[in-house]
Protein backbone atom coordinates (compact mmCIF):
# COMPACT_ATOMS: atom_id res chain seq x y z
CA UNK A 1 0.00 0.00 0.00
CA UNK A 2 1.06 3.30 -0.77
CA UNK A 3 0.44 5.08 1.89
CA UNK A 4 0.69 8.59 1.36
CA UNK A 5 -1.92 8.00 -2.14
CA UNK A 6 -4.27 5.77 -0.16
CA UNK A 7 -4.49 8.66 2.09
CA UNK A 8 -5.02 11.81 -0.23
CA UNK A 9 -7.63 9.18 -1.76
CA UNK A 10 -9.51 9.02 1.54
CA UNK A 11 -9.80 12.62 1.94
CA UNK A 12 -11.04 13.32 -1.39
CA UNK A 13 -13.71 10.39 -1.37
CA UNK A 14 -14.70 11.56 2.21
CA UNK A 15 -14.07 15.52 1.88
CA UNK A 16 -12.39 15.98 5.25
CA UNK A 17 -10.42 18.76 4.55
CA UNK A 18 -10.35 21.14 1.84
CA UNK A 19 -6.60 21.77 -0.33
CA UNK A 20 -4.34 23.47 2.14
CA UNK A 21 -6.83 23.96 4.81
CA UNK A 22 -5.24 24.14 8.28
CA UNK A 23 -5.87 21.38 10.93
CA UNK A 24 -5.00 20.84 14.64
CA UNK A 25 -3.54 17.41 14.70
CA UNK A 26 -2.93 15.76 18.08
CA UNK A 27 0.56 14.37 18.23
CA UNK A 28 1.36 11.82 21.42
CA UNK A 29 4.65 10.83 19.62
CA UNK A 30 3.56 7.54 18.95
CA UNK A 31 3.34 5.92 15.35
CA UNK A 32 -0.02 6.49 14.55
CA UNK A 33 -0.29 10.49 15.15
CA UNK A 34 3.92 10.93 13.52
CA UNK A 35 2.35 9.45 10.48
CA UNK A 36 -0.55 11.36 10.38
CA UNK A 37 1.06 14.43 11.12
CA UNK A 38 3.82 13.38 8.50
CA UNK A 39 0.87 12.62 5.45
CA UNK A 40 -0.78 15.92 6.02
CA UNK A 41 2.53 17.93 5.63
CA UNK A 42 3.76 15.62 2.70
CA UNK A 43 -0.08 16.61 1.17
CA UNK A 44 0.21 20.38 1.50
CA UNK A 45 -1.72 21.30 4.32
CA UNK A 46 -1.05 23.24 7.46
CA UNK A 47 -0.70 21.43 10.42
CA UNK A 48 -0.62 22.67 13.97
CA UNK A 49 0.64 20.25 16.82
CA UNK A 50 -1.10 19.81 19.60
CA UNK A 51 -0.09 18.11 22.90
CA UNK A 52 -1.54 16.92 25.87
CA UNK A 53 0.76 16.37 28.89
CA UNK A 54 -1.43 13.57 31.26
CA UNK A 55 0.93 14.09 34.01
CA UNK A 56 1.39 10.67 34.61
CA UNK A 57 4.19 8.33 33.40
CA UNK A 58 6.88 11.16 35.27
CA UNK A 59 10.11 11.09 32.85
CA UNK A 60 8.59 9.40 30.15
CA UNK A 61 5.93 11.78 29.66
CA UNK A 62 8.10 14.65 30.36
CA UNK A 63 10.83 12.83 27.08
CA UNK A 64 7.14 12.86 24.65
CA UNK A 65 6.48 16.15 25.12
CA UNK A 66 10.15 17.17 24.65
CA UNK A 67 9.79 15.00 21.65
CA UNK A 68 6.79 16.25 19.91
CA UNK A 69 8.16 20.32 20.35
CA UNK A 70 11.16 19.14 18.71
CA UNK A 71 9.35 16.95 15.64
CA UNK A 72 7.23 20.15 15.51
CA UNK A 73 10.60 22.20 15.02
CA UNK A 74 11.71 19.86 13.20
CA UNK A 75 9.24 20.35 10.67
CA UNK A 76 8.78 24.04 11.11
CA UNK A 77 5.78 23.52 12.53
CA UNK A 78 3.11 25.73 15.11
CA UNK A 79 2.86 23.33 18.25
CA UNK A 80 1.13 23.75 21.59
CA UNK A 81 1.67 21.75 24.64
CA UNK A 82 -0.81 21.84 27.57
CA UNK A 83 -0.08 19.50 31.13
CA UNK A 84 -3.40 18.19 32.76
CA UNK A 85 -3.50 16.49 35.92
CA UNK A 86 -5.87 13.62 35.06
CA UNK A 87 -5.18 11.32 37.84
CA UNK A 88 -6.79 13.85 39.89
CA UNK A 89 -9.38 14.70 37.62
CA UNK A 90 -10.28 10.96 37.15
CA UNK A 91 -10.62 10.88 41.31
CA UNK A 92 -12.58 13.84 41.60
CA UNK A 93 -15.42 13.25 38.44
CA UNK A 94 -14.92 9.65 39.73
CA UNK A 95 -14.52 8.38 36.13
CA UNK A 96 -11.89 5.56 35.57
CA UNK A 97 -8.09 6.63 34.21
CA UNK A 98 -9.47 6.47 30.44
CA UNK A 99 -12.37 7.94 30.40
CA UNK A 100 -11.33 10.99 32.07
CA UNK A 101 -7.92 10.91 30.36
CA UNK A 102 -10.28 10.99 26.61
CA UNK A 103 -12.51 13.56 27.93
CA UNK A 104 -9.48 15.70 28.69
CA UNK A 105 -7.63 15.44 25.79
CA UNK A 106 -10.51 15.98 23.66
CA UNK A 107 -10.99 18.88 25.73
CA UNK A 108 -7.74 20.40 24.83
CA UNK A 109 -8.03 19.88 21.24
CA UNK A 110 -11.39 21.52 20.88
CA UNK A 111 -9.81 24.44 23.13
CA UNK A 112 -7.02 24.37 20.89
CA UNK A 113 -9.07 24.86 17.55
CA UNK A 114 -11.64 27.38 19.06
CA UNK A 115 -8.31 30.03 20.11
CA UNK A 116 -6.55 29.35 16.52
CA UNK A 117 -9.66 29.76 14.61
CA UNK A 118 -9.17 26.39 13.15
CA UNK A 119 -12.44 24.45 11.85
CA UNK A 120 -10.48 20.74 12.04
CA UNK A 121 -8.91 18.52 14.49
CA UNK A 122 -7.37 15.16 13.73
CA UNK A 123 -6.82 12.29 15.40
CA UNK A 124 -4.58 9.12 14.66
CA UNK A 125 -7.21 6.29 15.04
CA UNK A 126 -6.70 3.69 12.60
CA UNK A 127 -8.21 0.20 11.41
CA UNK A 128 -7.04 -1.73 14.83
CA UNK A 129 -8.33 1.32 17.01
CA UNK A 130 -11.79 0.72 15.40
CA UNK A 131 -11.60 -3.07 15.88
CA UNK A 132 -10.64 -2.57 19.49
CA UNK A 133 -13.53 -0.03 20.08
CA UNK A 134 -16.35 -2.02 18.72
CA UNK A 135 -15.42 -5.12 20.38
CA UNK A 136 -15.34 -3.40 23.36
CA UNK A 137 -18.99 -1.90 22.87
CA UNK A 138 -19.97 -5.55 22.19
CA UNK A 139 -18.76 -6.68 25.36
CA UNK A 140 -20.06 -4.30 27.46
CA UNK A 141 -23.52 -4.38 25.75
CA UNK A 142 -24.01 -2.12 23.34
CA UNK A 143 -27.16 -1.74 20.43
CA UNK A 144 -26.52 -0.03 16.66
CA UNK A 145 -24.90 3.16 17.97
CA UNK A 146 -22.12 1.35 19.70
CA UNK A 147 -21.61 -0.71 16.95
CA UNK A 148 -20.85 1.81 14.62
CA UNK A 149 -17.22 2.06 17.01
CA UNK A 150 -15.95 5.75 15.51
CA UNK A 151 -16.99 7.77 12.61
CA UNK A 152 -14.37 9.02 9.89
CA UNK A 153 -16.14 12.81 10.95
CA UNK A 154 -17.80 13.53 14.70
CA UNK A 155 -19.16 17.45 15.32
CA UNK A 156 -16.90 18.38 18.14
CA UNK A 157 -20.73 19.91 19.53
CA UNK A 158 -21.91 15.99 20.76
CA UNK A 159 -18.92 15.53 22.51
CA UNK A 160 -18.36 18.92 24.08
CA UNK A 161 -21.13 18.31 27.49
CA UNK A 162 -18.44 15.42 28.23
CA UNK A 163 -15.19 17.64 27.88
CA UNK A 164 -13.09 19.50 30.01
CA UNK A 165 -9.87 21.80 29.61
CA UNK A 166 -6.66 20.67 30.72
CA UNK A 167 -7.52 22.97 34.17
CA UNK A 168 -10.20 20.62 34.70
CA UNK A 169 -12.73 23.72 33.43
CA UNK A 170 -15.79 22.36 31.16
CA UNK A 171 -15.30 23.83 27.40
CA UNK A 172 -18.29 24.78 25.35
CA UNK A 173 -17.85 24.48 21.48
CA UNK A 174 -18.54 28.13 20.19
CA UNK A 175 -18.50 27.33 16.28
CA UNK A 176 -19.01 24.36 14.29
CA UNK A 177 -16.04 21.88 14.46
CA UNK A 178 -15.13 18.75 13.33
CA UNK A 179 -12.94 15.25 14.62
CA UNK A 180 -11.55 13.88 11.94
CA UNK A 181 -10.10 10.23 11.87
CA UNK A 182 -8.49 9.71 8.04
CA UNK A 183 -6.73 6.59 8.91
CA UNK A 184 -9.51 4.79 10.20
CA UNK A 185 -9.18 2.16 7.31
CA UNK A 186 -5.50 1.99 7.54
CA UNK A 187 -4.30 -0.85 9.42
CA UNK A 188 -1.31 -0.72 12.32
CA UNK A 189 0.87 -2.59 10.92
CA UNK A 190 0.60 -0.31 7.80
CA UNK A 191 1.60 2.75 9.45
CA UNK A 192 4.32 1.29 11.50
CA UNK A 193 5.62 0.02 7.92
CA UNK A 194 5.19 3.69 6.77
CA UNK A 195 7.32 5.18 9.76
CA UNK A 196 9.95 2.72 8.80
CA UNK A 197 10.08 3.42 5.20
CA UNK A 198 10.04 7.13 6.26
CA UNK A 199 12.35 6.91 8.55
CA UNK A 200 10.04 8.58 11.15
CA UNK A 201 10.91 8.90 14.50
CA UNK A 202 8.38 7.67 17.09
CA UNK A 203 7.69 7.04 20.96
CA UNK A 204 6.74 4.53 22.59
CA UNK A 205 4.07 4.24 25.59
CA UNK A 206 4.94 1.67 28.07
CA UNK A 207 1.44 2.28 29.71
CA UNK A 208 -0.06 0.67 26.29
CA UNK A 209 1.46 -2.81 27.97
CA UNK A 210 -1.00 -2.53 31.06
CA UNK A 211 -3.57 -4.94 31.00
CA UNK A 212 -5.25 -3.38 33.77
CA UNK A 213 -7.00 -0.59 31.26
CA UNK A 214 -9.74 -2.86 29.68
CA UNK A 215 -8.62 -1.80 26.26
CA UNK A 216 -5.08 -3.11 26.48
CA UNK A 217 -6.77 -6.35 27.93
CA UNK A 218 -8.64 -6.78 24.83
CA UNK A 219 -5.44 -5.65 22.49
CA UNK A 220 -3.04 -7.84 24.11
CA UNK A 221 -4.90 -10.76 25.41
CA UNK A 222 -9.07 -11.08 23.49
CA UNK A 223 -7.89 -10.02 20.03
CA UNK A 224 -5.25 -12.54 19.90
CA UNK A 225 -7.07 -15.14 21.21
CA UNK A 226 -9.79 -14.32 18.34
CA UNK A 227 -7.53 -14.29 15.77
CA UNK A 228 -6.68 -17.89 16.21
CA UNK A 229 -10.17 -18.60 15.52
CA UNK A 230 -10.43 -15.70 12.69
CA UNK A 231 -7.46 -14.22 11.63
CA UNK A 232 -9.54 -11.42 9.89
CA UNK A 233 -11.43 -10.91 13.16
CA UNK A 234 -10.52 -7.05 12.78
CA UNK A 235 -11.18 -6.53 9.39
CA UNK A 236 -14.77 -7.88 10.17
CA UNK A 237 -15.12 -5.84 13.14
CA UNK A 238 -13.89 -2.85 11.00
CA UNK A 239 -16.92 -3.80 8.24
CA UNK A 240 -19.22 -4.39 10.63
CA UNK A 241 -19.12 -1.03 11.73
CA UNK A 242 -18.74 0.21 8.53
CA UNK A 243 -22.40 -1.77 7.56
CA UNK A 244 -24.05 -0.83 10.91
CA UNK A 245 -23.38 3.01 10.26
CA UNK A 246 -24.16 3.39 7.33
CA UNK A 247 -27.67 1.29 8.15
CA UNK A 248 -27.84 4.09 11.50
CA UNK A 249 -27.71 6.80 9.39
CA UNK A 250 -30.50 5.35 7.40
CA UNK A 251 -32.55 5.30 10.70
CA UNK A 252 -31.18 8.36 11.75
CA UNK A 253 -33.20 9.94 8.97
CA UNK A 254 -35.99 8.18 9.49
CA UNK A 255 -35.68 9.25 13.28
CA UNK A 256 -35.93 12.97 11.85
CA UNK A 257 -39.12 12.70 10.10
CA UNK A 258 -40.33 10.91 12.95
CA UNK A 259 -39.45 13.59 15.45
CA UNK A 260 -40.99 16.70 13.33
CA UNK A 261 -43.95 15.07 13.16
CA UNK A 262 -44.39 14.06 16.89
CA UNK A 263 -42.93 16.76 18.95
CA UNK A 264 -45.18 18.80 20.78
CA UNK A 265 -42.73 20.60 22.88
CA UNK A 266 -39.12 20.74 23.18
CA UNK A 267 -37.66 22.81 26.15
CA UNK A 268 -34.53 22.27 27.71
CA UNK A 269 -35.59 20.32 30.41
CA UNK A 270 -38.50 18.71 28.77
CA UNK A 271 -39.66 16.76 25.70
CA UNK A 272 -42.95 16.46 25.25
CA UNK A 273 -44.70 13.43 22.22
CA UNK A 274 -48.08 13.19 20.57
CA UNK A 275 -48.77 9.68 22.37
CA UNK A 276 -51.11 8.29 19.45
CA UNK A 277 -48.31 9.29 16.98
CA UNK A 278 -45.29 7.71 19.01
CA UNK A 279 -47.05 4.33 20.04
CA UNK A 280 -48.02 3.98 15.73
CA UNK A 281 -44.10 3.91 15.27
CA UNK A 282 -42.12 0.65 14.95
CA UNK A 283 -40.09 -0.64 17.89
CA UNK A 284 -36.89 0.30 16.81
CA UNK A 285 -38.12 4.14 16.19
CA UNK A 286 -39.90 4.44 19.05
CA UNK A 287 -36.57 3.68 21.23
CA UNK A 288 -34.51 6.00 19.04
CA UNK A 289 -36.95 8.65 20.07
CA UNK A 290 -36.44 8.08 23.76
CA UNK A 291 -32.65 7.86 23.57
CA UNK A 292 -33.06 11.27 21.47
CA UNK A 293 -35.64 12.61 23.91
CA UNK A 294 -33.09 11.55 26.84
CA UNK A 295 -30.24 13.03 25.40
CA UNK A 296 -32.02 16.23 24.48
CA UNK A 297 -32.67 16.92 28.30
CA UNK A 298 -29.41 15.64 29.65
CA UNK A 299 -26.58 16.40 27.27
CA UNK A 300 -23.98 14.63 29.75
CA UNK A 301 -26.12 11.60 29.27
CA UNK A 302 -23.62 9.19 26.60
CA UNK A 303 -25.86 5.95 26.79
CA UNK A 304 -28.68 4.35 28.30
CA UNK A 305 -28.61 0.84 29.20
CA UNK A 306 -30.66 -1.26 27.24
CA UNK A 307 -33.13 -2.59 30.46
CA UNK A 308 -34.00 1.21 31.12
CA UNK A 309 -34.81 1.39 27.70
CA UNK A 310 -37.21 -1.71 27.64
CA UNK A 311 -38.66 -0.52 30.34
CA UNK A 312 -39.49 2.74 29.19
CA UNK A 313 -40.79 1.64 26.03
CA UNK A 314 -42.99 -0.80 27.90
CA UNK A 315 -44.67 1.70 30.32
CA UNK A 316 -45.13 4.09 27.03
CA UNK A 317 -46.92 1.68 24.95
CA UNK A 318 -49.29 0.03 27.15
CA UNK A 319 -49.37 2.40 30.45
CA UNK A 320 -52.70 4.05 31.53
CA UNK A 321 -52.36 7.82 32.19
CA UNK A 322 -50.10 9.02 34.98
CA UNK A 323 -48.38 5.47 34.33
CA UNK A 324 -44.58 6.46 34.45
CA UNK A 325 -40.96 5.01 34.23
CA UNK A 326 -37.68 6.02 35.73
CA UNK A 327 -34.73 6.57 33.61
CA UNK A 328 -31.52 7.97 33.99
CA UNK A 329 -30.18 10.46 35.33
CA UNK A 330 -33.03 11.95 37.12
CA UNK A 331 -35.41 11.42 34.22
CA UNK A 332 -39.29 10.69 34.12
CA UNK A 333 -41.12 9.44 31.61
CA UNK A 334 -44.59 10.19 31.70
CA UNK A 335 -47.54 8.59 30.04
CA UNK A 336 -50.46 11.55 29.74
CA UNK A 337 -53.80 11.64 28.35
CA UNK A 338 -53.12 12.18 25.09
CA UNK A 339 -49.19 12.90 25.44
CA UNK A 340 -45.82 11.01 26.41
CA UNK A 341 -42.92 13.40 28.10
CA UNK A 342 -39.39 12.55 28.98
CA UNK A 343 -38.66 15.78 31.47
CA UNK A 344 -35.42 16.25 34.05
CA UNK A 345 -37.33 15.58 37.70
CA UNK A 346 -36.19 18.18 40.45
CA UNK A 347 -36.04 17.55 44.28
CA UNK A 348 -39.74 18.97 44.53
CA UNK A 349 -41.42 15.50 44.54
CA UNK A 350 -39.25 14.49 47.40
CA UNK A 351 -39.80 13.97 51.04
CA UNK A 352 -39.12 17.27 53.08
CA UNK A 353 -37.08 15.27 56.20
CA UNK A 354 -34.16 14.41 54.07
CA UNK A 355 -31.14 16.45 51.94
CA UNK A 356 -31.58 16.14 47.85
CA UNK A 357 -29.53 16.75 44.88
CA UNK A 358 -30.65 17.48 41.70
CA UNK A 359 -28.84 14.68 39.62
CA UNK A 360 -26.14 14.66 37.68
CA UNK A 361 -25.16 17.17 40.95
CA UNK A 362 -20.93 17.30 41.79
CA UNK A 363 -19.61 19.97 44.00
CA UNK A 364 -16.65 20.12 46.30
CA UNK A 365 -16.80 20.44 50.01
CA UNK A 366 -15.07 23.17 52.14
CA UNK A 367 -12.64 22.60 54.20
CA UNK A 368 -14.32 23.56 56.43
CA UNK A 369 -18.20 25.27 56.51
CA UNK A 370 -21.21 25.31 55.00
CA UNK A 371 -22.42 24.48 51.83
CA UNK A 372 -26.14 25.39 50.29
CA UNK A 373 -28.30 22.13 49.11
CA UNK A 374 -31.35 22.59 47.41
CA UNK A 375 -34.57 22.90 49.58
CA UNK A 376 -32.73 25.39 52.19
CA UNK A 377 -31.03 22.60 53.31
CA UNK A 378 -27.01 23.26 54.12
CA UNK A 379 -24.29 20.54 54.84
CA UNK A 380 -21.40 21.57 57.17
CA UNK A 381 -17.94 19.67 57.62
CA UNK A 382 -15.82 20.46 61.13
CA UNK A 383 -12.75 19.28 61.61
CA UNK A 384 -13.26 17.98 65.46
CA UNK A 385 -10.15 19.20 67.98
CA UNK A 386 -11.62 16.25 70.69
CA UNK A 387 -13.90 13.18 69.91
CA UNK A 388 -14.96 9.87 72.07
CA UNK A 389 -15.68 6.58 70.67
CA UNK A 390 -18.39 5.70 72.57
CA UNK A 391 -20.41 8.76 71.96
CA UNK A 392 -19.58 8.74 68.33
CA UNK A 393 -21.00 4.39 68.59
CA UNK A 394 -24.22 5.80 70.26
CA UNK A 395 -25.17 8.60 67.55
CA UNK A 396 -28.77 8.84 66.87
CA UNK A 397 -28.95 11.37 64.03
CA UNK A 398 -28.58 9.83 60.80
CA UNK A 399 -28.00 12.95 58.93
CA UNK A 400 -24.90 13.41 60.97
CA UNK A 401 -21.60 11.06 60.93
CA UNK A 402 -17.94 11.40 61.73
CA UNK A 403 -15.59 10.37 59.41
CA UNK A 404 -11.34 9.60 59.64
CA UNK A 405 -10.22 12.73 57.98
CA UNK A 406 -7.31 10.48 56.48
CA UNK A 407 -9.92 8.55 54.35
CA UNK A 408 -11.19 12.14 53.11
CA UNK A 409 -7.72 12.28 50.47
CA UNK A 410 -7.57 15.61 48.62
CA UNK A 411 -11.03 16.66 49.20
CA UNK A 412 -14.41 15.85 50.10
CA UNK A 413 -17.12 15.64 47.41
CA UNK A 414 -21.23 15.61 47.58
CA UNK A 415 -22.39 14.29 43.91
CA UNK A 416 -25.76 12.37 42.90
CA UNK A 417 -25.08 8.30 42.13
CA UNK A 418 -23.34 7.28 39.00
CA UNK A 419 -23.84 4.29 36.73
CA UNK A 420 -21.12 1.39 38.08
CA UNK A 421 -20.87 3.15 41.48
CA UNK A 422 -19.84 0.64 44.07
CA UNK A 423 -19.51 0.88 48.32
CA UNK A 424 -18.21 -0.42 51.23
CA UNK A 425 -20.87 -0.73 53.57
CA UNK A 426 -20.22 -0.38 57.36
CA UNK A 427 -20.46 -3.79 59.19
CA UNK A 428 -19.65 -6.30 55.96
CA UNK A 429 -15.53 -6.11 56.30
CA UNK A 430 -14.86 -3.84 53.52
CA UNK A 431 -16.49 -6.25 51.20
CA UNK A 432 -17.87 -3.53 48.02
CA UNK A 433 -21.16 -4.42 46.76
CA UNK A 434 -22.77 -2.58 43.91
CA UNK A 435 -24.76 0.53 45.05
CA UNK A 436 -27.57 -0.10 43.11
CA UNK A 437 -28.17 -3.48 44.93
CA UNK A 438 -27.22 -1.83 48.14
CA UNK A 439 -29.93 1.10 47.88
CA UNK A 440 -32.91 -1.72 46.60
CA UNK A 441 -31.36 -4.02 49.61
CA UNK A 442 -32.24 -1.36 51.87
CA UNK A 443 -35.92 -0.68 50.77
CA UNK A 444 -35.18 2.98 49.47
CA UNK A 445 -37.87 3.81 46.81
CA UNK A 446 -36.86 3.80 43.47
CA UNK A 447 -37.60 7.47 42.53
CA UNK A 448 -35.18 8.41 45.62
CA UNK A 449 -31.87 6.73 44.24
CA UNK A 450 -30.59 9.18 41.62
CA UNK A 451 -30.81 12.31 44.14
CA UNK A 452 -29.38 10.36 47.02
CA UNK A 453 -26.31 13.18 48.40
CA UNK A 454 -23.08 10.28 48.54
CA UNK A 455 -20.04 12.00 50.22
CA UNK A 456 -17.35 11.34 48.12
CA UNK A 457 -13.19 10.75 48.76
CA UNK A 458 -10.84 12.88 46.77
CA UNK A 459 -9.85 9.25 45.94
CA UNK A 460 -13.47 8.72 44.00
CA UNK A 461 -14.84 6.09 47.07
CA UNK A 462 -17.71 6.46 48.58
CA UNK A 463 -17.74 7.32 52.28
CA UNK A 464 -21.15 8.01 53.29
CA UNK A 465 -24.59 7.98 51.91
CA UNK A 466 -26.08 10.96 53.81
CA UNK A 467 -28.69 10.18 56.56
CA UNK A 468 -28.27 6.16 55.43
CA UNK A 469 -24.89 4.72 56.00
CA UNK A 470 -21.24 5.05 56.31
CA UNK A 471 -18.61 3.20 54.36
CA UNK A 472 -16.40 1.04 56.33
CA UNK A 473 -13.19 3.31 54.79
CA UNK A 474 -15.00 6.17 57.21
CA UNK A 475 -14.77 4.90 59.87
CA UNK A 476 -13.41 6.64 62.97
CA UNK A 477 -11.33 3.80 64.95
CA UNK A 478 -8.91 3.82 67.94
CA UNK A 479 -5.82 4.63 65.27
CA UNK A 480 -7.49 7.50 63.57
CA UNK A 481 -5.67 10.51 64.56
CA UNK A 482 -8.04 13.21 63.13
CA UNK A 483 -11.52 13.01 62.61
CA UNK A 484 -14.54 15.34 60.78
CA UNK A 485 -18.14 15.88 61.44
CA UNK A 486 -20.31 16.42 58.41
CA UNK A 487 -23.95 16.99 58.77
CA UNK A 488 -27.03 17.78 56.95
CA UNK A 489 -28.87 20.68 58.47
CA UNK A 490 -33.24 21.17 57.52
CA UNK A 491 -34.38 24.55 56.78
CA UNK A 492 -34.26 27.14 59.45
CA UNK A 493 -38.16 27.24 61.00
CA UNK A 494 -38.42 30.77 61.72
């Protein structure tokens, strides 16, 4: 394969960039982005690096970045380097090392773009990225939208809700800008052939060797094992999402129609269906429209898992008015008289004698002081000078708890509940049980659960679920040398 024709080829056929057009290309050093960033300035356009700086790996991410500003020197070309923390990020959103490393780095490239003006960004995901990404949707239960894996062209404007800057600020996308992936059909091994024959420099990251990230599990260890039973297992995984978007876009379209005809009201925090007009649709429309509705009310929201879908759909065809169904995220959907709404629920509908959070809620804790929760309620945190065991044993007032300020790590957190949230409860060892089960375990009603305050490590854990129970991890014990009250304080009665 000739490289360098195959890819001019691909951005004709697929029009991602116009002749000479400048693009923000993010380099990491490794193969995949030095070749990209190598094609576009062998094809006479106008690259500007960009680099992210994880701030993990110490002295090997400290040699990439050193590496990419020279390449970019090199080359005579614009470069901008950024450093994130995302180990702390990924502790504080609670998100594991990946996710929050994507979101950030995604972040920075979309920041990048917006200050330089520049309409493009592109990435270095090729055929084996693709392969990797849909079996990895497959495995963790995906429908057609996860099998597509990644699209040659994304608007940066469905990602941005997710994204944050490398100061752990959200970004906002201002303009119209796209992701573009134009070796997405180009095997690895082809592009590590092309470095060779270019002589290219490249890094490379030893972190790709930890099978503890689910990805370099399935890289290293499922693929592998696949191949001995397909050795084309990627290139089918490659058509198959190839097939299944191009069939998505197909119902995409038909999803359109669909919605022009049915909407009766869309507000931010509301959707709002002609009920007749939705339960006529097939099955496979009518869940489209909820995931649309869902997503149109809760940007953040990425994915809903197939069971809240079902269930949804169930109550919506068949309910009797005021029948309703819980979904995500502090979503309702309501089955009306002659109407079916998907709207964002607020703390209103809740029981008075207990804190609530809108979800989808994060916000760091003082130090020390009060904090405003919806309702009039506040929460305050005291560091305690003197404490006794036996009085802390015999406390009565569930919304109040002392915690070992040790276990509290760089900061204390309230947020809502998350999806694969796990805890420690108090009395079973340390053994972690999912919270789901826990909260169902404990007879708290379903419509409670997603505005449920959880205090919140700087590590990610969960320490207490205000006014329920504390995590084992909280607990105050003979050892602990310093120790915090937190408590949830009603409105004042005046």
């Amino acid at each position: 394969m000739d490289l360098l024709v195959h890819f001019q080829k691909t951005l004709r056929q697929q029009r991602l960039l116009q002749p000479a057009e400048p693009v923000v290309v993010g380099v990491s050093g490794g193969p995949d982005s030095v070749a990209l960033l190598d094609l576009l300035r062998r094809a006479g356009f106008h690259p500007h690096v960009a680099h992210l700086h994880h701030g993990l790996r110490g002295a090997d991410a400290d040699a990439d970045a050193e590496f990419v500003m020279a390449l970019a020197a090199r080359w005579e070309l614009p470069c901008t380097l950024a450093r994130a923390d995302v180990p702390a990020y990924a502790r504080q959103a609670g998100l594991a090392f990946e996710e929050a490393a994507r979101r950030m780095r995604y972040g920075f490239l979309l920041q990048t773009a917006q200050q330089l003006c520049i309409a493009s960004v592109a990435v270095g995901h090729h055929a084996d990225d693709q392969a990797e990404t849909v079996l990895m949707h497959l495995l963790r239960g995906t429908g057609p939208s996860g099998l597509r894996g990644m699209a040659p062209v994304t608007p940066f404007e469905t990602l941005a809700p997710l994204l944050v800057a490398p100061d752990g600020m959200p970004v906002s996308c201002m303009a119209p800008l796209r992701l573009l992936r134009p070796l997405l059909d180009v095997p690895r091994a082809a592009i590590e052939a092309y470095c060779s024959a270019q002589g290219l420099p490249t890094r490379f990251d030893r972190s790709n060797l930890d099978t503890t990230f689910f990805r370099n599990r399935l890289r290293h260890e499922t693929l592998p094992y696949l191949m001995g039973l397909n050795p084309r297992i990627s290139e089918r995984l490659c058509r198959l999402a190839e097939v299944v978007r191009a069939d998505y876009a197909l119902l995409e379209q038909l999803v359109d129609t669909a919605w022009k005809a049915l909407i009766l009201d869309a507000r931010p925090d509301a959707v709002v269906f002609a009920l007749e007009g939705w339960r006529a649709q097939p099955l496979a429309l009518q869940r489209m429209l909820l995931r649309r509705a869902a997503w149109h009310v809760r940007r953040t929201l990425r994915d809903m898992d197939f069971t809240h879908v079902e269930a949804a759909v169930q109550v919506a065809q068949s309910g009797a008015t005021g029948a309703a169904a819980t979904l995500p995220r502090g979503l309702m959907l309501r089955v009306g008289y002659a109407t079916l709404s998907i709207s964002a629920e607020t703390t209103a509908d809740l029981p008075e004698t207990r804190p609530w959070l809108v979800p989808g809620t994060r916000v760091a804790l003082p130090v020390a002081g009060e904090l405003e929760l919806p309702g009039g309620w506040t929460f305050s945190v005291t560091p305690e000078k003197a404490w006794n065991l036996e009085a802390i044993a015999a406390n009565s007032n569930s919304l109040a708890a002392w915690v070992d300020a040790a276990a509290a790590g760089a900061g204390l957190w309230l947020r809502t509940r998350e999806r694969g949230d796990r805890f420690r409860p108090q009395g079973l060892g340390g053994v972690a049980v999912r919270l789901s089960d826990f909260l169902i375990n404990a007879r708290i009603p379903r419509n409670w659960r997603d505005s449920l305050p959880l205090l919140i490590a700087g590590t990610g854990e969960i320490l207490w679920i205000v006014g329920l129970r504390l995590s084992e991890a909280a607990l105050v014990r003979a050892q602990t040398t310093a120790v915090l009250r937190l408590e949830a304080h009603p409105p004042s009665v005046w």
